[in-house]
N, C-alpha and C. Protein backbone atom coordinates (compact mmCIF):
# COMPACT_ATOMS: atom_id res chain seq x y z
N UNK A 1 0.82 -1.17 0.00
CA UNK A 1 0.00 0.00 0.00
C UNK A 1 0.87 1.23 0.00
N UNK A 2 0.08 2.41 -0.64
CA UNK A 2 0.90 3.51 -1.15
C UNK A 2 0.46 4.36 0.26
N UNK A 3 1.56 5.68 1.15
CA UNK A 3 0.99 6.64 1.56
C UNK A 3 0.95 8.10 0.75
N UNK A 4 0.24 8.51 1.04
CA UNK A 4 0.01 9.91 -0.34
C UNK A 4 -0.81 11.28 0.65
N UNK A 5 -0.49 12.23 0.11
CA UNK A 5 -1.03 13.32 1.04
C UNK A 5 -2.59 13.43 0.14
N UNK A 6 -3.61 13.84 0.99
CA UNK A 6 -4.64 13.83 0.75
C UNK A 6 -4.82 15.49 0.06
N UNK A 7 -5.42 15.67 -1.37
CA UNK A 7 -5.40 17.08 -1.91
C UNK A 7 -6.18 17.16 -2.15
N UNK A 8 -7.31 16.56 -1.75
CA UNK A 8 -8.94 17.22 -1.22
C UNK A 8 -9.63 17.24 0.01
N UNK A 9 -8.73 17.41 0.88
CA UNK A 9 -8.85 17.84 2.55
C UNK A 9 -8.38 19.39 2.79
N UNK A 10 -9.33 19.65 3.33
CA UNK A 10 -8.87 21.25 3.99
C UNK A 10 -8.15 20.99 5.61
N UNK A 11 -7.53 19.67 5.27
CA UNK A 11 -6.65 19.44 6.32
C UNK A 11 -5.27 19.45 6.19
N UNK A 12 -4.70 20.53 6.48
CA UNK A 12 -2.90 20.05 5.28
C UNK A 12 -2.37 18.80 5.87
N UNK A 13 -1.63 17.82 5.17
CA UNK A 13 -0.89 17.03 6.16
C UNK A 13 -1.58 15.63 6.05
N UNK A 14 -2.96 15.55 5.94
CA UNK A 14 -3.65 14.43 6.70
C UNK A 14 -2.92 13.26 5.59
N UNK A 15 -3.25 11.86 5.89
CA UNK A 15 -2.47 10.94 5.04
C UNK A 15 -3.52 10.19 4.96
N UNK A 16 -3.64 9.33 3.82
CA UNK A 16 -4.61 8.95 3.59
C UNK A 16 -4.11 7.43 2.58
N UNK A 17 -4.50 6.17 3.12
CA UNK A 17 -4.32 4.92 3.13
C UNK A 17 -4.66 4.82 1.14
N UNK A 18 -3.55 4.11 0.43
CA UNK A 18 -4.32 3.66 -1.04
C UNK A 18 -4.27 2.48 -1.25
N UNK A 19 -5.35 1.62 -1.25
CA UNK A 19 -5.23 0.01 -1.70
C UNK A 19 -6.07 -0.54 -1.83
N UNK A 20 -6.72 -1.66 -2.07
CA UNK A 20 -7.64 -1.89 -2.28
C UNK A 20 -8.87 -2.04 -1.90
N UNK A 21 -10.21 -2.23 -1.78
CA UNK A 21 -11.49 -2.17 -1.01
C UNK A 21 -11.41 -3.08 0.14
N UNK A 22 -11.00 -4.22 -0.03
CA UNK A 22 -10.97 -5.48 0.94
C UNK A 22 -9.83 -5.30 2.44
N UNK A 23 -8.31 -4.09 1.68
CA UNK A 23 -7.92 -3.66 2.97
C UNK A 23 -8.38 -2.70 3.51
N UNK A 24 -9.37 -1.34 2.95
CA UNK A 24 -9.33 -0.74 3.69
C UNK A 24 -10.60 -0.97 4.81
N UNK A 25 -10.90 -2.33 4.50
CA UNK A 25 -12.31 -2.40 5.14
C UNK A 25 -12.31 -1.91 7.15
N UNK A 26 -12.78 -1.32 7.30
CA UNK A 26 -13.08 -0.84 8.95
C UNK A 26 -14.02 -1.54 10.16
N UNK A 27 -13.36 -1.55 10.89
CA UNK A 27 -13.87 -2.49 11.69
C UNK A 27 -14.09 -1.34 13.67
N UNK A 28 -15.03 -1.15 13.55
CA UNK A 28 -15.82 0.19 14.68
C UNK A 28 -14.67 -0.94 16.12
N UNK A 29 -13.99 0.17 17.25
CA UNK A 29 -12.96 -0.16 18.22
C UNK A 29 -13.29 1.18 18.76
N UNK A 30 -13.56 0.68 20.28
CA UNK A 30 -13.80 1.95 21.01
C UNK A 30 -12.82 2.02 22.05
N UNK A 31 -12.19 2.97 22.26
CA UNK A 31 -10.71 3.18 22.81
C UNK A 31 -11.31 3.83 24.00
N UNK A 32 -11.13 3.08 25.68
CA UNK A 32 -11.67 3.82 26.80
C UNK A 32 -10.41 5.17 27.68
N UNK A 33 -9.44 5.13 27.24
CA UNK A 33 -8.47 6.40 28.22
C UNK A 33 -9.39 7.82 27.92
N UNK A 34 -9.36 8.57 28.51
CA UNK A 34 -10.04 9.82 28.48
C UNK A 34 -9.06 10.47 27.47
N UNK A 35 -7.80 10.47 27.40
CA UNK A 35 -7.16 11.28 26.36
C UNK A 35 -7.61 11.35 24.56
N UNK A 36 -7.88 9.88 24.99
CA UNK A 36 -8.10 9.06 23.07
C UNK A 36 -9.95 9.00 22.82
N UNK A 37 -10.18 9.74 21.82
CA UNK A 37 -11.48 9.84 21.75
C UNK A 37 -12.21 8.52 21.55
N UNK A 38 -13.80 8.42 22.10
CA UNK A 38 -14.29 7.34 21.83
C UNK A 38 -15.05 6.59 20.64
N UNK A 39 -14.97 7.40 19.79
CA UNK A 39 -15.19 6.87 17.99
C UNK A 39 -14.27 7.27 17.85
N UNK A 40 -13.45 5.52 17.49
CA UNK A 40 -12.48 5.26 17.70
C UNK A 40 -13.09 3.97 15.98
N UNK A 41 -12.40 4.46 14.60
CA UNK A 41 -12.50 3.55 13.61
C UNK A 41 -10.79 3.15 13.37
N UNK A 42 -10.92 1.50 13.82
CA UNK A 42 -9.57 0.44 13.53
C UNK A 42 -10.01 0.43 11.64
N UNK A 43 -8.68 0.86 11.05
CA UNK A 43 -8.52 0.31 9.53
C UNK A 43 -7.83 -0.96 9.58
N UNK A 44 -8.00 -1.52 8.85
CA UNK A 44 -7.43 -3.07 9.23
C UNK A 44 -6.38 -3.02 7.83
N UNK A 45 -5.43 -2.08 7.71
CA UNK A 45 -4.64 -2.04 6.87
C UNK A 45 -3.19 -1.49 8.06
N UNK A 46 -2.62 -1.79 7.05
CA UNK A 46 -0.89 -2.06 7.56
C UNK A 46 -0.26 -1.27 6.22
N UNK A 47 0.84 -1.12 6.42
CA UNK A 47 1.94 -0.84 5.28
C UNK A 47 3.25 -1.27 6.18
N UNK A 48 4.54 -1.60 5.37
CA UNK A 48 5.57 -2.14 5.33
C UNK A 48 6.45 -0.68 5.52
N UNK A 49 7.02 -0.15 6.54
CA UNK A 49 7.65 1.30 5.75
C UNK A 49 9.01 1.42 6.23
N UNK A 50 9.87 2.10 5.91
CA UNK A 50 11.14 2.45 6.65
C UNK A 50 11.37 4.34 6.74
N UNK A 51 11.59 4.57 8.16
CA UNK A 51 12.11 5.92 8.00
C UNK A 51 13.44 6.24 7.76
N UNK A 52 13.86 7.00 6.73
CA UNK A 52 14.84 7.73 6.50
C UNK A 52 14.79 9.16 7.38
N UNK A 53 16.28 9.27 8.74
CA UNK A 53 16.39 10.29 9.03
C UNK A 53 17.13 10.91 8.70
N UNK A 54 16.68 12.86 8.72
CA UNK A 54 17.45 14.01 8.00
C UNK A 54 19.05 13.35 8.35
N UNK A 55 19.62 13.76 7.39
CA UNK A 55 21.19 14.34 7.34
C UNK A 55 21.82 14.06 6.37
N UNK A 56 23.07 13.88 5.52
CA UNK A 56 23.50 14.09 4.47
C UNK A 56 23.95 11.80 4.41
N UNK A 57 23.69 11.50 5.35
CA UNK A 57 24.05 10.03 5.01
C UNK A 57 22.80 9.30 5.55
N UNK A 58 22.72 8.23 4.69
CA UNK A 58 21.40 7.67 4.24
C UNK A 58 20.72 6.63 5.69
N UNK A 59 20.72 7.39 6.90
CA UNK A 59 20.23 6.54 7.91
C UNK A 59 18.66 6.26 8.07
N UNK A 60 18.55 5.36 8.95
CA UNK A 60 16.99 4.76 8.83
C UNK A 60 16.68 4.45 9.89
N UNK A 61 15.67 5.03 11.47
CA UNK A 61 15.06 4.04 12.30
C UNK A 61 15.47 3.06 12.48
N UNK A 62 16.11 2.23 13.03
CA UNK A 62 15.94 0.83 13.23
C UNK A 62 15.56 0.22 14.53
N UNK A 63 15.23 -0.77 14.90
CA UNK A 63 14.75 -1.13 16.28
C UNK A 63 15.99 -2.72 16.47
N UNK A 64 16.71 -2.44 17.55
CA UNK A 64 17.74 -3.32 17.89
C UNK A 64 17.29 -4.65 18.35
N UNK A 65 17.77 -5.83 18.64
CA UNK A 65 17.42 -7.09 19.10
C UNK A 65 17.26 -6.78 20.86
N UNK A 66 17.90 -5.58 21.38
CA UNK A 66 18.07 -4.93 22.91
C UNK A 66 16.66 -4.26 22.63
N UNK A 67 15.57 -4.16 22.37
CA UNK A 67 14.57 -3.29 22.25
C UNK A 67 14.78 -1.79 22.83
N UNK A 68 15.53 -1.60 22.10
CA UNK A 68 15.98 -0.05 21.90
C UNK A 68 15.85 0.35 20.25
N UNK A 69 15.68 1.96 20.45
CA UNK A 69 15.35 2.31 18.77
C UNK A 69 16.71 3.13 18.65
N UNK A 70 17.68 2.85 17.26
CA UNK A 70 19.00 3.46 17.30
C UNK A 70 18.39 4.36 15.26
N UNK A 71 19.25 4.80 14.78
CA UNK A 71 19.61 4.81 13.42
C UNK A 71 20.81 4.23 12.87
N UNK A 72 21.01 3.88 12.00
CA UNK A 72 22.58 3.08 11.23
C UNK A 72 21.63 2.67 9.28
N UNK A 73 22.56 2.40 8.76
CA UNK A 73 22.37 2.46 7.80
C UNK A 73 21.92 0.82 7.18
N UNK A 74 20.31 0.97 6.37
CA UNK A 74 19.56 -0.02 6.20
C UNK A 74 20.09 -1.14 4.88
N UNK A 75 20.37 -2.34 5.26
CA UNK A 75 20.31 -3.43 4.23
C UNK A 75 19.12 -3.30 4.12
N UNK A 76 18.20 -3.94 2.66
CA UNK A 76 17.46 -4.15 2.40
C UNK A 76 16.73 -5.86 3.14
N UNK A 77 17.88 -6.39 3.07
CA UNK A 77 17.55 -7.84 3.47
C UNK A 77 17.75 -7.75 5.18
N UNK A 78 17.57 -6.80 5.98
CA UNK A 78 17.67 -6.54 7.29
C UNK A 78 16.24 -5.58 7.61
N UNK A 79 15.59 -6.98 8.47
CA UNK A 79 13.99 -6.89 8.67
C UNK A 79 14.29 -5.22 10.09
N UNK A 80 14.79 -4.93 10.53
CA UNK A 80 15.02 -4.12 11.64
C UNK A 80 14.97 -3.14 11.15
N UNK A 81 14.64 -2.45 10.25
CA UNK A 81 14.29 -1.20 9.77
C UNK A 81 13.53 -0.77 9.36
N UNK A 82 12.60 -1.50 9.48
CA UNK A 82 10.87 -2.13 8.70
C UNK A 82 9.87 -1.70 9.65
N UNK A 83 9.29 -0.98 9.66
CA UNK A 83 8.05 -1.26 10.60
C UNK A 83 6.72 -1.53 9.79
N UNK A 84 5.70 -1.87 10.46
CA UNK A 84 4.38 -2.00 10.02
C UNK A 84 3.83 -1.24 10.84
N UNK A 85 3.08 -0.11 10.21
CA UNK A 85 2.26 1.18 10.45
C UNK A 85 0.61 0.37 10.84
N UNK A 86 0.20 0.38 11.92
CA UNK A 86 -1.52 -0.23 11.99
C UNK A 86 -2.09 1.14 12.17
N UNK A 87 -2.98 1.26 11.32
CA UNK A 87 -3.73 2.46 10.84
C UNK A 87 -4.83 2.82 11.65
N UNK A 88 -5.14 3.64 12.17
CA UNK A 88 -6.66 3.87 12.67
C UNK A 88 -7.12 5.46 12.65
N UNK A 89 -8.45 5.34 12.43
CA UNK A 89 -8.75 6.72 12.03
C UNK A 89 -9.78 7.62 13.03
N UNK A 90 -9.27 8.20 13.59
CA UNK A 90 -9.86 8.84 15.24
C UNK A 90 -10.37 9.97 14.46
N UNK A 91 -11.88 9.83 15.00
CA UNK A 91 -12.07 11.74 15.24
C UNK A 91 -12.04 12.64 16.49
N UNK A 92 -11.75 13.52 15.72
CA UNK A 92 -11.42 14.39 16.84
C UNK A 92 -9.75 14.46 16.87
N UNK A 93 -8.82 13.79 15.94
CA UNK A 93 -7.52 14.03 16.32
C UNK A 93 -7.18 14.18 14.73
N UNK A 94 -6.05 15.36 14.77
CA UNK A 94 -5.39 15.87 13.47
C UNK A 94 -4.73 15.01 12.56
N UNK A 95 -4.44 14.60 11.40
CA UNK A 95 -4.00 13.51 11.14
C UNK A 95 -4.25 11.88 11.29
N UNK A 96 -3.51 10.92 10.83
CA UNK A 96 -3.93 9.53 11.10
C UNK A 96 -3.63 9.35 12.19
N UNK A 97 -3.71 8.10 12.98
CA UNK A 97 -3.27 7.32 14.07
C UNK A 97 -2.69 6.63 13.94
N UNK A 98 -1.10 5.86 14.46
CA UNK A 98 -0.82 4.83 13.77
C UNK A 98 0.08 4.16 15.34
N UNK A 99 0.23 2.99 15.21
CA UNK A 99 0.87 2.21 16.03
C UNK A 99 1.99 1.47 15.21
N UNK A 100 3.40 1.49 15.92
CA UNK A 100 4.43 0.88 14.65
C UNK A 100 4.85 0.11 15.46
N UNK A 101 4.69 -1.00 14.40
CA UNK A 101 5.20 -2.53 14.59
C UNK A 101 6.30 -2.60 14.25
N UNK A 102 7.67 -3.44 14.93
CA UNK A 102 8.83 -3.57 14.45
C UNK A 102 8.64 -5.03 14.33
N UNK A 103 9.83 -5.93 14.44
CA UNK A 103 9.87 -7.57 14.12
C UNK A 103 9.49 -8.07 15.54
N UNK A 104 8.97 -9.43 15.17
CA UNK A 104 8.67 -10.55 16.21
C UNK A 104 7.22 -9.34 17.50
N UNK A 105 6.08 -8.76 16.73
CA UNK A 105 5.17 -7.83 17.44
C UNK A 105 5.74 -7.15 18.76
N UNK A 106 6.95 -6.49 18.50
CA UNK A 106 6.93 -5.62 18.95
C UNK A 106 6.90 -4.01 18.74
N UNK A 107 6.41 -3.17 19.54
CA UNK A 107 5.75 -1.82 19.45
C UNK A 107 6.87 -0.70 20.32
N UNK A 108 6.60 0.21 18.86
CA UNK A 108 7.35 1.49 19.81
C UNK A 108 6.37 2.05 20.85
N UNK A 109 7.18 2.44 22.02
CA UNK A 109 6.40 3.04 22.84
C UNK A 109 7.02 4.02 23.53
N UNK A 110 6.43 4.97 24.31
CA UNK A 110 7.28 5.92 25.26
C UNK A 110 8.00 5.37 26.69
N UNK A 111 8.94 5.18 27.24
CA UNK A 111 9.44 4.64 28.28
C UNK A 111 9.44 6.20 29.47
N UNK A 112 9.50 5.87 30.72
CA UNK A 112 9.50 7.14 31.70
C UNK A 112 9.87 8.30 31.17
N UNK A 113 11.13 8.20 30.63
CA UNK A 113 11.86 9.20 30.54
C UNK A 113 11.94 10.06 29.48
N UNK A 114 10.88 9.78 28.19
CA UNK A 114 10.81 10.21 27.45
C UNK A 114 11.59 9.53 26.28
N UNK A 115 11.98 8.48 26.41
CA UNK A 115 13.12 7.53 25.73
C UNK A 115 12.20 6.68 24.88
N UNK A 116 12.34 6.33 23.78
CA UNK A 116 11.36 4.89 23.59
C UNK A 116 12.02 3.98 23.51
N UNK A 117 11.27 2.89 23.49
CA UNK A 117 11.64 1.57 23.70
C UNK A 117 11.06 0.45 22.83
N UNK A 118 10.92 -0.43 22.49
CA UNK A 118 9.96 -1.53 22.01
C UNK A 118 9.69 -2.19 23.40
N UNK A 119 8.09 -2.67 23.05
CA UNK A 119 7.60 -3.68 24.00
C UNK A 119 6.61 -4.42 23.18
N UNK A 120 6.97 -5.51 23.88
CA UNK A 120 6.30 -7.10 22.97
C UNK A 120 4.93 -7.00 23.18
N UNK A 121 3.28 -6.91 22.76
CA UNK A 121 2.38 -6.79 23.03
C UNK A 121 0.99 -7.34 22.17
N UNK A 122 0.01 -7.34 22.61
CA UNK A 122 -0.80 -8.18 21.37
C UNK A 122 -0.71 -6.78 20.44
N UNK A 123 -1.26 -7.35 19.08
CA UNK A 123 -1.67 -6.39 17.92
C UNK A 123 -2.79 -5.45 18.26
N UNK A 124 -2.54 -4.41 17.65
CA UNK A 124 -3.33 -3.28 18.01
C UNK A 124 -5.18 -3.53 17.63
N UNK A 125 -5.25 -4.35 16.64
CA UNK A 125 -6.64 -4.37 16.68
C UNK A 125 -7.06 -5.19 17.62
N UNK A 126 -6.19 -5.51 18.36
CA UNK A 126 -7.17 -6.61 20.11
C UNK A 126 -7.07 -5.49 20.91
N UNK A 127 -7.04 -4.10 20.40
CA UNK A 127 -6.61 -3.30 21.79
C UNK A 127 -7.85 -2.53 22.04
N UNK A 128 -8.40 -2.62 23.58
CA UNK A 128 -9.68 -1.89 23.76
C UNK A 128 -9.66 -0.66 24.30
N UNK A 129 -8.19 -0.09 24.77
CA UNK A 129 -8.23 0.97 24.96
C UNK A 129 -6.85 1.34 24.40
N UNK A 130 -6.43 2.87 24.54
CA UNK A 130 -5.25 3.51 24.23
C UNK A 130 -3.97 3.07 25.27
N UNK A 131 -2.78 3.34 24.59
CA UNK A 131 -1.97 3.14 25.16
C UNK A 131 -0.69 3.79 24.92
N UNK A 132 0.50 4.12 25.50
CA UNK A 132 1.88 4.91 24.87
C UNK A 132 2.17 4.14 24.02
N UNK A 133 1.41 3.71 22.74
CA UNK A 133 2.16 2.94 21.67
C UNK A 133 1.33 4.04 20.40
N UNK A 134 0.89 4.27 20.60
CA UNK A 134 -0.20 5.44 19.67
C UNK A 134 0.56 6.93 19.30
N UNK A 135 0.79 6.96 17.87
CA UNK A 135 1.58 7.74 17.11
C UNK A 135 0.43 8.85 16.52
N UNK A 136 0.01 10.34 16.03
CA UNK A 136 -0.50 11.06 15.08
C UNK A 136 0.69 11.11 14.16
N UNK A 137 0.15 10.94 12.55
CA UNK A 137 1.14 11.40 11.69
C UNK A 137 0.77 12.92 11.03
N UNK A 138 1.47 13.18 10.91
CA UNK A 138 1.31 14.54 10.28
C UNK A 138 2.06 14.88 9.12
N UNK A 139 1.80 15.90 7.89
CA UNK A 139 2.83 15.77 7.05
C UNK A 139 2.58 17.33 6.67
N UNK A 140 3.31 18.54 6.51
CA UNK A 140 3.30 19.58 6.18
C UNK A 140 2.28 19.72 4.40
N UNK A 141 1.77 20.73 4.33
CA UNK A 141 1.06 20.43 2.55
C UNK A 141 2.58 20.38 2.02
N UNK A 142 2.83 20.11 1.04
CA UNK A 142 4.05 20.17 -0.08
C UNK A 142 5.19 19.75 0.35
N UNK A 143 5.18 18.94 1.22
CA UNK A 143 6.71 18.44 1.88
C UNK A 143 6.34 16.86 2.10
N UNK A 144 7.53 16.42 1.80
CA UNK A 144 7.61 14.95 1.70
C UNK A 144 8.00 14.44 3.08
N UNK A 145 8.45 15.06 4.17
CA UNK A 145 8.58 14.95 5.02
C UNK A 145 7.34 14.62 6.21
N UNK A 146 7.62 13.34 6.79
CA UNK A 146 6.27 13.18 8.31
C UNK A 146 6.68 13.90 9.27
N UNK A 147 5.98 13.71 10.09
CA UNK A 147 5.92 14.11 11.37
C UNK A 147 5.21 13.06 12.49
N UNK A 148 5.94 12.07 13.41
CA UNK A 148 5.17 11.44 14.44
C UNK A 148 5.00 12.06 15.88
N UNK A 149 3.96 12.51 15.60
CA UNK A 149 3.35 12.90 17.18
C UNK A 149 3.16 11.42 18.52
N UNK A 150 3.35 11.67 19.58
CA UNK A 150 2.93 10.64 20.42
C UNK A 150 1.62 11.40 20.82
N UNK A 151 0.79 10.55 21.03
CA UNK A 151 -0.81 10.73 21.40
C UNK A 151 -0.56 11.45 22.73
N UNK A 152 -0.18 10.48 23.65
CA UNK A 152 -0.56 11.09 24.64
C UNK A 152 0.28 11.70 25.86
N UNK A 153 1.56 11.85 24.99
CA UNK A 153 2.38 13.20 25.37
C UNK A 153 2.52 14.55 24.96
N UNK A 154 2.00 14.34 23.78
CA UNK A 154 2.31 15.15 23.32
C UNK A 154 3.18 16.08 22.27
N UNK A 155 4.74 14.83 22.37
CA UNK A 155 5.78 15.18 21.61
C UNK A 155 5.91 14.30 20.88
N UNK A 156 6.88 14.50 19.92
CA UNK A 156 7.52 14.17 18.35
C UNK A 156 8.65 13.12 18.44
N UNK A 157 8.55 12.10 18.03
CA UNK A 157 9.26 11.33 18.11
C UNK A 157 11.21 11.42 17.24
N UNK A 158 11.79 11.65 17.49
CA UNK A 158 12.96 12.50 17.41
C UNK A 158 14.20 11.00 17.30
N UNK A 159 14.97 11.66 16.12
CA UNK A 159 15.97 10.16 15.72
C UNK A 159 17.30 10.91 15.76
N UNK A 160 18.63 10.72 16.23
CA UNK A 160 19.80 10.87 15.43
C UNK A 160 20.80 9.80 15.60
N UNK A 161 21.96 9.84 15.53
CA UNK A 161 23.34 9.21 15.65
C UNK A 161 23.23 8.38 17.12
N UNK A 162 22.57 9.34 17.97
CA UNK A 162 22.52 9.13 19.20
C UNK A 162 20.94 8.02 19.72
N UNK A 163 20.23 8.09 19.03
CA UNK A 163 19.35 7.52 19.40
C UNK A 163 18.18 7.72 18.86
N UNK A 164 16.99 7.43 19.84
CA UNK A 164 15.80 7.82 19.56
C UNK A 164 15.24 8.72 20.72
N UNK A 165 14.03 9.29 21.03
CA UNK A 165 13.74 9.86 21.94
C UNK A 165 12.26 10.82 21.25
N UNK A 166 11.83 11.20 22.59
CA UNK A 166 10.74 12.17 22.33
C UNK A 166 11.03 14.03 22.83
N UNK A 167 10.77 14.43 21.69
CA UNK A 167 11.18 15.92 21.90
C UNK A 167 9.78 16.65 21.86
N UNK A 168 9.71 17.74 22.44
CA UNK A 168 8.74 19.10 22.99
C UNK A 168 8.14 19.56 21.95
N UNK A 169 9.50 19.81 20.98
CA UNK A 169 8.96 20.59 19.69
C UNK A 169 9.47 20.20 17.88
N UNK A 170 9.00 20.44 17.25
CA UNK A 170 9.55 19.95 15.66
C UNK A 170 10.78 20.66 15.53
N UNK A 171 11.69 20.30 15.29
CA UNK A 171 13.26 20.45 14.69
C UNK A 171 13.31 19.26 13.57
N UNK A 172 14.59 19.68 12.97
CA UNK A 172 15.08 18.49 12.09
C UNK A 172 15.06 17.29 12.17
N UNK A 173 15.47 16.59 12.97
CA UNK A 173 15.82 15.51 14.22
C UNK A 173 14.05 14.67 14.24
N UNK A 174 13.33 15.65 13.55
CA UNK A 174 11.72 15.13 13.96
C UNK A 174 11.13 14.86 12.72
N UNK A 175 11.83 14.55 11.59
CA UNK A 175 10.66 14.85 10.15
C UNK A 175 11.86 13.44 9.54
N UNK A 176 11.08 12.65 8.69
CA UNK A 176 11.19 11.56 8.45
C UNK A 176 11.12 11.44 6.80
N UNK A 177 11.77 10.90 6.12
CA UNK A 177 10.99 10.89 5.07
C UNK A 177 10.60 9.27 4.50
N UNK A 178 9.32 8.46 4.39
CA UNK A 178 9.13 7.18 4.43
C UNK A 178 9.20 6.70 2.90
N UNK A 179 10.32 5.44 3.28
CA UNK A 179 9.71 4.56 2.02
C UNK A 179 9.16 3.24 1.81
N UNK A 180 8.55 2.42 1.13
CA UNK A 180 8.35 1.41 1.01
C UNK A 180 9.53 0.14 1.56
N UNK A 181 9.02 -0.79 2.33
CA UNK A 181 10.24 -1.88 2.56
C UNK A 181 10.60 -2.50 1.81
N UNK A 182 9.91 -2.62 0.18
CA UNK A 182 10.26 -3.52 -0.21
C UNK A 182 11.19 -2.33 -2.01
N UNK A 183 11.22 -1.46 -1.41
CA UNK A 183 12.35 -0.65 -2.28
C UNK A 183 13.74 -0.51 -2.02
């Protein structure tokens, strides 16, 4: 499945799922935390994606066998740079929703400190309520660049040399640009 900016929304940014009728079929999930609204529509679509972060050498997200999230530079035949995006479409919140799957179901999530981490967990469509695994994407109009919001912190999920982490505000360090895993 393709992601593509939506250019008949008076929403800039919003992203909008392309594939066929049978994936995008929806399945009604009512999410109980007070933060996460309660029409709450699960898409039962996925995509395969890898982030490329800013800088002049070609790094990518990856999620370590230590369930830690680092950057280093992606083999194609190296599943650790891959996530699977589970889609869901909230109202009441800007952009998509997405939960990212790395290998063997595990999920990025926020750890205390603002650090993320992977944690092993069922799949998001068994999930009856919200949880720190819940991403907003966002994408500027005319820029190829994302943006992952955490739901319910608030901040941007933030990559360099050094790591991963959640930051306050959008800088460089916060905009992604995604491609297909199997490119």
């Amino acid at each position: 499945m393709l992601l593509s900016s939506r250019t008949n929304s008076l929403e800039g940014g919003h992203l909008e799922v392309l594939g066929d009728a049978a994936a995008s079929r929806r399945v009604r999930r009512s999410m109980a935390a007070p933060s996460f609204p309660a029409n709450t529509m699960f898409m039962n679509t996925t995509s395969d994606i890898k982030f490329r972060v800013p800088g002049d050498l070609p790094q990518y997200l990856q999620a370590s066998d230590s369930n830690t999230i680092f950057t280093g530079p992606h083999n194609s035949s190296d599943s650790r740079g891959c996530f699977n995006m589970h889609f869901f479409d909230v109202i009441g919140v800007n952009g998509n929703v997405v939960v990212l799957e790395s290998t063997n179901q595990r999920y990025i999530t926020k750890d205390s400190d603002n650090s993320l981490k992977l944690m092993t967990g069922s799949g998001p469509q068994q999930t009856s309520q919200s949880d720190d695994r819940f991403f907003s994407v966002h994408m500027d109009e005319g820029d190829n660049a994302l943006y992952l919001k955490h739901l319910h912190s608030g901040k941007f999920l933030s990559a360099s040399s050094s790591g991963a982490s959640l930051v306050t505000s959008r800088v460089d360090a916060t905009s992604f640009i995604q491609f297909r895993c199997n490119n």
